[in-house]
Protein backbone atom coordinates (compact mmCIF):
# COMPACT_ATOMS: atom_id res chain seq x y z
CA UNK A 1 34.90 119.50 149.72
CA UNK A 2 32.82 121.70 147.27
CA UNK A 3 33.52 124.97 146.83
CA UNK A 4 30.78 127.79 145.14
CA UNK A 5 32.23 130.15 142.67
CA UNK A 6 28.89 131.52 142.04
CA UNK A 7 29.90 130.31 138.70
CA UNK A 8 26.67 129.00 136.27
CA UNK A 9 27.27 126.56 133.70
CA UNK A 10 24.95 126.09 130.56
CA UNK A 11 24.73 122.52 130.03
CA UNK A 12 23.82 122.72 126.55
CA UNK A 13 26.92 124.71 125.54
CA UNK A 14 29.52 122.52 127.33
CA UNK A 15 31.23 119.69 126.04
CA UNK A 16 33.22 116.67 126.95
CA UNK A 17 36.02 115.07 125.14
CA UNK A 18 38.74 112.26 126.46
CA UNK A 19 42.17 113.11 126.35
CA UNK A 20 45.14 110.85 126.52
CA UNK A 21 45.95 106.83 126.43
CA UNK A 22 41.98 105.89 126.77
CA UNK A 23 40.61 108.80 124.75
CA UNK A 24 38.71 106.03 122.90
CA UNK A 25 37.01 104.43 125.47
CA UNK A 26 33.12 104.66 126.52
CA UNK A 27 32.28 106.87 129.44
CA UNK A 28 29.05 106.99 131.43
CA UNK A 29 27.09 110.37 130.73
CA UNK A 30 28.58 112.89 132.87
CA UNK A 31 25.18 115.30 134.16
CA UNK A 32 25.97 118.89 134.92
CA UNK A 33 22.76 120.98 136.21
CA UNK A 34 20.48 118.84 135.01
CA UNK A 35 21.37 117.83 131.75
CA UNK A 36 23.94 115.33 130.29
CA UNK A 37 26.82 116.70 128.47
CA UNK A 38 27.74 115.15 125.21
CA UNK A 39 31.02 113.55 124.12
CA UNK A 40 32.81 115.41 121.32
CA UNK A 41 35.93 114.39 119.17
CA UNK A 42 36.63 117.88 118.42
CA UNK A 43 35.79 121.18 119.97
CA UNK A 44 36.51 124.51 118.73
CA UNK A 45 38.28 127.30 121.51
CA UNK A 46 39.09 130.32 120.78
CA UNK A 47 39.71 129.86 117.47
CA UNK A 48 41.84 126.64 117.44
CA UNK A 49 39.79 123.39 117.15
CA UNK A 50 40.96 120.43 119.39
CA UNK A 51 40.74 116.98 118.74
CA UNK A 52 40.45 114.16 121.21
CA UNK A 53 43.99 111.80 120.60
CA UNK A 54 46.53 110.24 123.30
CA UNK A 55 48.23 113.35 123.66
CA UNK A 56 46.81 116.51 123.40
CA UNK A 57 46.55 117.95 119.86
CA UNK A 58 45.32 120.65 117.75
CA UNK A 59 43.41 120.35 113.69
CA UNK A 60 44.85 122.12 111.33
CA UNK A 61 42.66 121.88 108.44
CA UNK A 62 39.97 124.69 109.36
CA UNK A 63 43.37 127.04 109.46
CA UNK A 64 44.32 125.47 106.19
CA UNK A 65 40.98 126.19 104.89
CA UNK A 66 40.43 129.83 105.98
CA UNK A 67 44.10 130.06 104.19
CA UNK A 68 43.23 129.40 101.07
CA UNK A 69 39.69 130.72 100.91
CA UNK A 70 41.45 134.14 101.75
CA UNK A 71 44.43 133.54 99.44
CA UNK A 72 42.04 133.15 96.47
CA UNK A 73 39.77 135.98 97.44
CA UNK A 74 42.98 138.10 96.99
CA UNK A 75 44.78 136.00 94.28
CA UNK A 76 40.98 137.03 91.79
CA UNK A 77 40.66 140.28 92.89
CA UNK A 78 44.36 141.44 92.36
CA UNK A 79 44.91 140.24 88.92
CA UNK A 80 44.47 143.23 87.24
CA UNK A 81 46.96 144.75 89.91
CA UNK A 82 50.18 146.98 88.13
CA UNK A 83 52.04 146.05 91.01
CA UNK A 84 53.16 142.31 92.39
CA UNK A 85 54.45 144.42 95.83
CA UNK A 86 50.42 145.27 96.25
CA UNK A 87 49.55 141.45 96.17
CA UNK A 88 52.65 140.24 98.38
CA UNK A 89 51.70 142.79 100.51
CA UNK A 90 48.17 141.71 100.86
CA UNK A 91 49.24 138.21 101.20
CA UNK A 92 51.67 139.26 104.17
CA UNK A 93 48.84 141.24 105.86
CA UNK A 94 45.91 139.14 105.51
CA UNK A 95 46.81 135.26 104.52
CA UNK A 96 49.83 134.89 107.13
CA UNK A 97 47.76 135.74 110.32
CA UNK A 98 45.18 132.73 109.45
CA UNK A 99 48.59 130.24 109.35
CA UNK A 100 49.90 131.68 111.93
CA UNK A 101 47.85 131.99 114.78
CA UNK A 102 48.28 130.54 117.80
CA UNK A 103 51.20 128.24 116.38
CA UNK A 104 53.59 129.53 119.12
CA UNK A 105 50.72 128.52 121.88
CA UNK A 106 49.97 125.04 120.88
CA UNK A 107 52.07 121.91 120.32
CA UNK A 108 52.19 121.00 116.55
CA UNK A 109 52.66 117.42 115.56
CA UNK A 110 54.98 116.96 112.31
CA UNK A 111 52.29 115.94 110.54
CA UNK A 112 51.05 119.49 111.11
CA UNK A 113 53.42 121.00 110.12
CA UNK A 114 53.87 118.83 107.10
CA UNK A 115 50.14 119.66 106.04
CA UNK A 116 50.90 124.05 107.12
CA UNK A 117 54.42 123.29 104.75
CA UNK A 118 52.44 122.31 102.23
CA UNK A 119 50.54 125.24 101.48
């Protein structure tokens, strides 16, 4: 039964990527309008990239990244700052959110949250 959504896909903007106990395994090329989708190990969706594992999972280190590049932004340019409240501040307002976001939404392995611990 096929049902029409009047939905268009753009072949060359979607992705495919395994999920679960044969995430590993070869796949013939799935075609979608036309053109063959490619396999990806990681994708990025709204902001959170996911990687193709046995169970579904989430990367970390693009978060981790955007941390620190922010946190050092803030760290050089508030040295000269009379007032450690103004940098904690700062941090609070515009470090947290990068670490933060979306950890209520997605599962977290312990080894992500080792690596988010860390920093």
């Amino acid at each position: 039964m096929t049902l029409d959504f009047d939905v268009k896909f753009n072949a060359m903007k979607s992705v495919v990527m395994h999920i679960g106990e044969r995430f590993d395994v070869y796949c013939a090329p799935l075609i979608q309008c036309g053109g063959k989708l490619q396999f990806v190990e990681c994708f990025k969706y709204l902001g959170i990239h996911i990687v193709a594992v046995k169970r579904f999972g989430c990367s970390v280190k693009n978060v981790r990244m955007k941390f620190y590049r922010t946190f050092n932004s803030i760290y050089y340019r508030s040295k000269g700052a009379s007032s450690e409240l103004v940098s904690v501040q700062l941090f609070k307002s515009y470090c947290l959110p990068f670490i933060l976001y979306a950890t209520e939404a997605i599962p977290l392995t312990k080894s992500s949250v080792r690596l988010l611990d860390i920093v």
